[in-house]
C-alpha atoms as a PDB file:
ATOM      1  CA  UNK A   1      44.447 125.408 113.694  1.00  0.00           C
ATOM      2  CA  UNK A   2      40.617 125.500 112.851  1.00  0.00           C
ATOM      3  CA  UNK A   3      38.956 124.340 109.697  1.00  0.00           C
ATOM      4  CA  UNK A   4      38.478 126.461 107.469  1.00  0.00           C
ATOM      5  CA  UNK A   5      35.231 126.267 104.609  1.00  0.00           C
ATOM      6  CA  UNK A   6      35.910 127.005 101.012  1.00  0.00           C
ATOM      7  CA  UNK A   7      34.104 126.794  98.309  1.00  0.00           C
ATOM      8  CA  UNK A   8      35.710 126.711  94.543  1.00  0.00           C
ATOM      9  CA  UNK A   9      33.495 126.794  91.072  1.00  0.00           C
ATOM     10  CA  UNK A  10      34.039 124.029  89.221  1.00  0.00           C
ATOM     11  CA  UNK A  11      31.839 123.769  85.829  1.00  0.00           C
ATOM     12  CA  UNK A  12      28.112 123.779  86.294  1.00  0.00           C
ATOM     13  CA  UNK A  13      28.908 123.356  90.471  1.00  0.00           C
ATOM     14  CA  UNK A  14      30.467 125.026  93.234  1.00  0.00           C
ATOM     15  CA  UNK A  15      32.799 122.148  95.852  1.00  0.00           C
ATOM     16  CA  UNK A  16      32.695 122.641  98.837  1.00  0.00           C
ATOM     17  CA  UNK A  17      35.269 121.607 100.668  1.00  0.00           C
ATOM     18  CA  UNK A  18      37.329 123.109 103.932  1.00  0.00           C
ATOM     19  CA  UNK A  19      41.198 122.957 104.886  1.00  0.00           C
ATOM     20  CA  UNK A  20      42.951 122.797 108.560  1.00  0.00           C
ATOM     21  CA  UNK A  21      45.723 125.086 106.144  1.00  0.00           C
ATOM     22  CA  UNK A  22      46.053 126.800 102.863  1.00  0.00           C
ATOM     23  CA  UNK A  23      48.344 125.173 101.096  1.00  0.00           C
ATOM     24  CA  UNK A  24      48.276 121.740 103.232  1.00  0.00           C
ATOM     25  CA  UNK A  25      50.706 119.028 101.981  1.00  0.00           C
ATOM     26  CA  UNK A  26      47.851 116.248 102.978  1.00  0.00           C
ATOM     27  CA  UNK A  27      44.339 115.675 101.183  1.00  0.00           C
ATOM     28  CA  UNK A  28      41.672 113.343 102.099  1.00  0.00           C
ATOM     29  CA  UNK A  29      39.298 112.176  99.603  1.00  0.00           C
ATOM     30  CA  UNK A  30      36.307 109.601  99.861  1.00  0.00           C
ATOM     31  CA  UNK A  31      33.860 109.292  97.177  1.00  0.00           C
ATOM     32  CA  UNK A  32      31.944 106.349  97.396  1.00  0.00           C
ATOM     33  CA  UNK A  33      28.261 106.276  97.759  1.00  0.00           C
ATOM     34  CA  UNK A  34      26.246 109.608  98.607  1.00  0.00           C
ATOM     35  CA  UNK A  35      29.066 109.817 101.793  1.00  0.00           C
ATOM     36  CA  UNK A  36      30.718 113.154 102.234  1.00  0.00           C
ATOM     37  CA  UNK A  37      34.386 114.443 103.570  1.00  0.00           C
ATOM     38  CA  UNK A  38      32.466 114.200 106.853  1.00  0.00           C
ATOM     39  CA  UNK A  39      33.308 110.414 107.260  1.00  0.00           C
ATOM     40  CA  UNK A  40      37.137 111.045 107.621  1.00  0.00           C
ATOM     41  CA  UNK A  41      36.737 114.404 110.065  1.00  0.00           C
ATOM     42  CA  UNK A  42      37.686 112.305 113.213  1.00  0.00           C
ATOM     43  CA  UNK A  43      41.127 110.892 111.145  1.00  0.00           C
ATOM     44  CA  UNK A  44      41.998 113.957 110.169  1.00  0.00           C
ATOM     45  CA  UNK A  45      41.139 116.355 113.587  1.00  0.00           C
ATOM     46  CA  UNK A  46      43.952 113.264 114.884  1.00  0.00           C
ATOM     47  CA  UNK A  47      46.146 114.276 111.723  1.00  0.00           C
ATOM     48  CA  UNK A  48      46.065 118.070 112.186  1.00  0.00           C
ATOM     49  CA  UNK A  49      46.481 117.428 116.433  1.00  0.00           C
ATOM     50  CA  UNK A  50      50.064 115.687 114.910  1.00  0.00           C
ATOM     51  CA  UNK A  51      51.009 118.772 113.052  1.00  0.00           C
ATOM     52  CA  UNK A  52      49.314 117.452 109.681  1.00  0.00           C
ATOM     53  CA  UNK A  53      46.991 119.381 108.422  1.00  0.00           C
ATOM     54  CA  UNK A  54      44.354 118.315 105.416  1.00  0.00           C
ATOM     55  CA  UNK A  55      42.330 119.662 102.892  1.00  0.00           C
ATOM     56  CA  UNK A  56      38.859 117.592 101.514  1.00  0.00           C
ATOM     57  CA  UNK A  57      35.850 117.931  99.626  1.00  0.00           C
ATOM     58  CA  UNK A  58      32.578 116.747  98.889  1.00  0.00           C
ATOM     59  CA  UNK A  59      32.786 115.107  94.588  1.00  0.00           C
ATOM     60  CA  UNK A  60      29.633 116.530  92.558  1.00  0.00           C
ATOM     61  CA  UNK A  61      26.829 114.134  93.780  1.00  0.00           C
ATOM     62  CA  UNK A  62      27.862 113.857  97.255  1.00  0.00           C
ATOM     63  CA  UNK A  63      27.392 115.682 100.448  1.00  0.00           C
ATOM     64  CA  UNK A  64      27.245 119.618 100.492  1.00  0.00           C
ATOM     65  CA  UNK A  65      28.608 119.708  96.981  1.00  0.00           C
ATOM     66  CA  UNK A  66      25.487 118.176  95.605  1.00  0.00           C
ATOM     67  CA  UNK A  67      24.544 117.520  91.847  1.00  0.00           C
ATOM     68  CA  UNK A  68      23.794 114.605  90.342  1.00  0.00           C
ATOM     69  CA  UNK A  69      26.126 111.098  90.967  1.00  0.00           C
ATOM     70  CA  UNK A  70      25.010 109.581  88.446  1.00  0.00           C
ATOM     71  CA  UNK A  71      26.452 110.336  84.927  1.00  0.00           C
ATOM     72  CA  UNK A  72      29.750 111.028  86.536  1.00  0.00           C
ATOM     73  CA  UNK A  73      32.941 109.834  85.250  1.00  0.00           C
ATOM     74  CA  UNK A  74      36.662 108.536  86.722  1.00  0.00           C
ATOM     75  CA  UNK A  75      37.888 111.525  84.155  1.00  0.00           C
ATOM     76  CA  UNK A  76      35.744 114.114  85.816  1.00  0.00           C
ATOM     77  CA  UNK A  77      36.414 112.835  89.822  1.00  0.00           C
ATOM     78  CA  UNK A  78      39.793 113.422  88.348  1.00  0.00           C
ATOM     79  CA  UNK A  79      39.353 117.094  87.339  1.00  0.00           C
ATOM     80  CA  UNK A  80      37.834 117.941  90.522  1.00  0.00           C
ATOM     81  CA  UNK A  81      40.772 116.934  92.658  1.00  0.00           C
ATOM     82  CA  UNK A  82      42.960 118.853  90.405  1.00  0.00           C
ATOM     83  CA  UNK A  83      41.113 121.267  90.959  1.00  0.00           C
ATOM     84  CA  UNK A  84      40.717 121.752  94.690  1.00  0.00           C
ATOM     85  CA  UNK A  85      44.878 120.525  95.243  1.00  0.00           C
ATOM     86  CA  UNK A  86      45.233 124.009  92.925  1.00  0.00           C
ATOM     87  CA  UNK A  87      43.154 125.576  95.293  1.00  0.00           C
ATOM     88  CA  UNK A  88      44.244 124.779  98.841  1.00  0.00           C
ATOM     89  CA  UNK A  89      46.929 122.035  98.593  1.00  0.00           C
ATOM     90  CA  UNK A  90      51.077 122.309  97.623  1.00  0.00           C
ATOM     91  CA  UNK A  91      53.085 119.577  96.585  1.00  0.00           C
ATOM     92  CA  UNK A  92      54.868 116.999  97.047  1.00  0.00           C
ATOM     93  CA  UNK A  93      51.457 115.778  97.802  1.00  0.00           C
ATOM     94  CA  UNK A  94      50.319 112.855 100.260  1.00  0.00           C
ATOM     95  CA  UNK A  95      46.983 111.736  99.282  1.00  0.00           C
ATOM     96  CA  UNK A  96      44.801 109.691 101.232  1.00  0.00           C
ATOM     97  CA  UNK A  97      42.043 107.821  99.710  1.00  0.00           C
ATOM     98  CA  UNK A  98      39.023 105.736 100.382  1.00  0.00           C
ATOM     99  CA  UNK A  99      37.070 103.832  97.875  1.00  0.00           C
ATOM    100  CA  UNK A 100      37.155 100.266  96.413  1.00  0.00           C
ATOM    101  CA  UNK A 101      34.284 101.528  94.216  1.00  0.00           C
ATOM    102  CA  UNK A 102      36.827 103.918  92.422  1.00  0.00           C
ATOM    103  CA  UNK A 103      39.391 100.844  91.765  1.00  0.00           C
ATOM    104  CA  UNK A 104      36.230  98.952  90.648  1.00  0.00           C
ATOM    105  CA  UNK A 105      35.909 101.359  87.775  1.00  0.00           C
ATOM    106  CA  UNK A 106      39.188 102.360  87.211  1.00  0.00           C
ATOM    107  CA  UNK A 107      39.886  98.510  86.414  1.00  0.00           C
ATOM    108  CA  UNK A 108      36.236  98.476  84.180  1.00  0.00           C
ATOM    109  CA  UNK A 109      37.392 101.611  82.202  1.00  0.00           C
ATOM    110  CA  UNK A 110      40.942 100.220  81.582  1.00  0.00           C
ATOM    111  CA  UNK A 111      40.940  96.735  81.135  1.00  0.00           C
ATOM    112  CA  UNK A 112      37.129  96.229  80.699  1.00  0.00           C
ATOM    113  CA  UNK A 113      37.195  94.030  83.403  1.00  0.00           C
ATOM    114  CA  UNK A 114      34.175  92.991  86.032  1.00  0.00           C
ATOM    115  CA  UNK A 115      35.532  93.346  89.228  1.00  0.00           C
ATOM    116  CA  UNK A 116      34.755  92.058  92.464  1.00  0.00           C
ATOM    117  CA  UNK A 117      35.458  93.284  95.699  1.00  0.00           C
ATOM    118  CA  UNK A 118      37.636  90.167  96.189  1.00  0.00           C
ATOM    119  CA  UNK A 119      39.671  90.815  93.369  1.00  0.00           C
ATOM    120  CA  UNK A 120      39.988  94.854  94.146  1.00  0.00           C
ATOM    121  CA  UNK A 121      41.288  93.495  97.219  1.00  0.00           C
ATOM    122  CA  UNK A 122      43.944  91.313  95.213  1.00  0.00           C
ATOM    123  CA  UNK A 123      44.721  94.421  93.390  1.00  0.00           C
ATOM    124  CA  UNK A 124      45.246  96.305  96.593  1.00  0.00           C
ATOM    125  CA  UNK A 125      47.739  93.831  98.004  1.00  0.00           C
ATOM    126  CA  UNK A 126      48.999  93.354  94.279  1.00  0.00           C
ATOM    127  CA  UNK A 127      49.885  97.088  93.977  1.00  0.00           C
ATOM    128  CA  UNK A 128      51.045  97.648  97.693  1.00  0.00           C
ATOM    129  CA  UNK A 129      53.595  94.567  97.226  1.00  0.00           C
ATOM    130  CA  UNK A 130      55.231  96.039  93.492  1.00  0.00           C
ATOM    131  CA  UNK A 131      55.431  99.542  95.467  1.00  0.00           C
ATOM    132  CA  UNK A 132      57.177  98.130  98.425  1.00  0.00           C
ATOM    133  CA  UNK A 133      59.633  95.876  96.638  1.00  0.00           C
ATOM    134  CA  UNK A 134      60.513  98.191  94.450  1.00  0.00           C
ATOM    135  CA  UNK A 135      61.066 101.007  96.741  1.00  0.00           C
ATOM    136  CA  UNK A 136      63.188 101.874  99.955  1.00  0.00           C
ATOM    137  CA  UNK A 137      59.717 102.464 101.641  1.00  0.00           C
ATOM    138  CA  UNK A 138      59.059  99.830 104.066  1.00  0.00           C
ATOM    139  CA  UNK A 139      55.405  98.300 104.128  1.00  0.00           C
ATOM    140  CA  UNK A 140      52.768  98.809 106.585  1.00  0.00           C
ATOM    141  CA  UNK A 141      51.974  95.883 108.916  1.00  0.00           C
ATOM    142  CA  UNK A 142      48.914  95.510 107.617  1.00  0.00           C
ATOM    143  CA  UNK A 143      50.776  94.922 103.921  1.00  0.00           C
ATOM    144  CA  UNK A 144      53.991  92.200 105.249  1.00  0.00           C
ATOM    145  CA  UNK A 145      53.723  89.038 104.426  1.00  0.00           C
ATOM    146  CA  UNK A 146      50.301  88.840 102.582  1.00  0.00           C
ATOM    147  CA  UNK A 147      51.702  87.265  99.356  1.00  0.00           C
ATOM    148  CA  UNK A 148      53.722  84.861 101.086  1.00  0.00           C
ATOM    149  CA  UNK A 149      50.828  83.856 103.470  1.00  0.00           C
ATOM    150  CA  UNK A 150      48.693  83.444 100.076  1.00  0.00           C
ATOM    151  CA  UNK A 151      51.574  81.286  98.472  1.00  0.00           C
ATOM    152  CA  UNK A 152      51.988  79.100 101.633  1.00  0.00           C
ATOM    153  CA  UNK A 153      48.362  78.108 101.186  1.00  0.00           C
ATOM    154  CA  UNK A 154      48.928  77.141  97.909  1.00  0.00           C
ATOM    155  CA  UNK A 155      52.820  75.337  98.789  1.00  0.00           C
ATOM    156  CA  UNK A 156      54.804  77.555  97.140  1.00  0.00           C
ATOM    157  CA  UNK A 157      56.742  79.311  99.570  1.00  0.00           C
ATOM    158  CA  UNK A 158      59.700  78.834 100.123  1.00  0.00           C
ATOM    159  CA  UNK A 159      60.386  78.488 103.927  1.00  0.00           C
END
């Protein structure tokens, strides 16, 4: 399958955004920085060469979308992936996501908390290990074992 360009209004601004398929199961988001869905086109070439195929876009403010980042809002990142998953996505949904920036906020706008990257990163592991144990889904590798590792350092594990 070859990528395909679309481009959707949305408010004031056109996305622009492309899709290995119409109605894709699979979309890939980053949104950190002035970066665009360019970053993750090696990940998801490897995705679609599986039989996965992806839709992604470019947020207002970043890459061939363009606008204005600044003044943006959680609310309105929101909208525009609504948006586009109407447009070129079906569900049940697998979203894949890049940004410890957007957990930064998310935890500033709901608990009007300062975050750190440190403590995103506890958040990460926090989140992964409540999804996991409550769930038949087993963890990734890179998820096993990282609470127990942190309460071994601190001798509370039991062993």
């Amino acid at each position: 399958m070859n990528l395909r360009r679309f481009e959707l209004p949305h408010g004031k601004h056109v996305l622009q955004g492309d899709t290995f398929e119409m109605g894709c199961e699979t979309m890939v988001l980053r949104g950190a920085g002035k970066s665009s869905r360019a970053r993750f086109s090696r990940i998801r070439e490897s995705l679609n060469a599986h039989g996965i195929p992806s839709a992604s876009f470019d947020f207002i403010g970043h890459g061939e979308t363009g606008g204005e980042l600044v003044g943006t809002t959680l609310h309105e990142r929101t909208e525009q992936v609504a948006s586009v998953i109407g447009h070129a996505c079906k569900e049940p949904l697998t979203l894949i996501a890049a940004s410890k920036l957007l957990m930064a906020i998310y935890c500033r706008e709901q608990f009007n908390e300062k975050i750190s990257i440190n403590r995103v990163r506890e958040l990460r592991t926090s989140i992964l290990n409540e999804l996991f144990n409550n769930s038949k889904v087993t963890a990734p590798a890179s998820a096993k074992g990282k609470n127990v590792r942190k309460q071994k350092r601190q001798g509370q594990a039991k062993t």
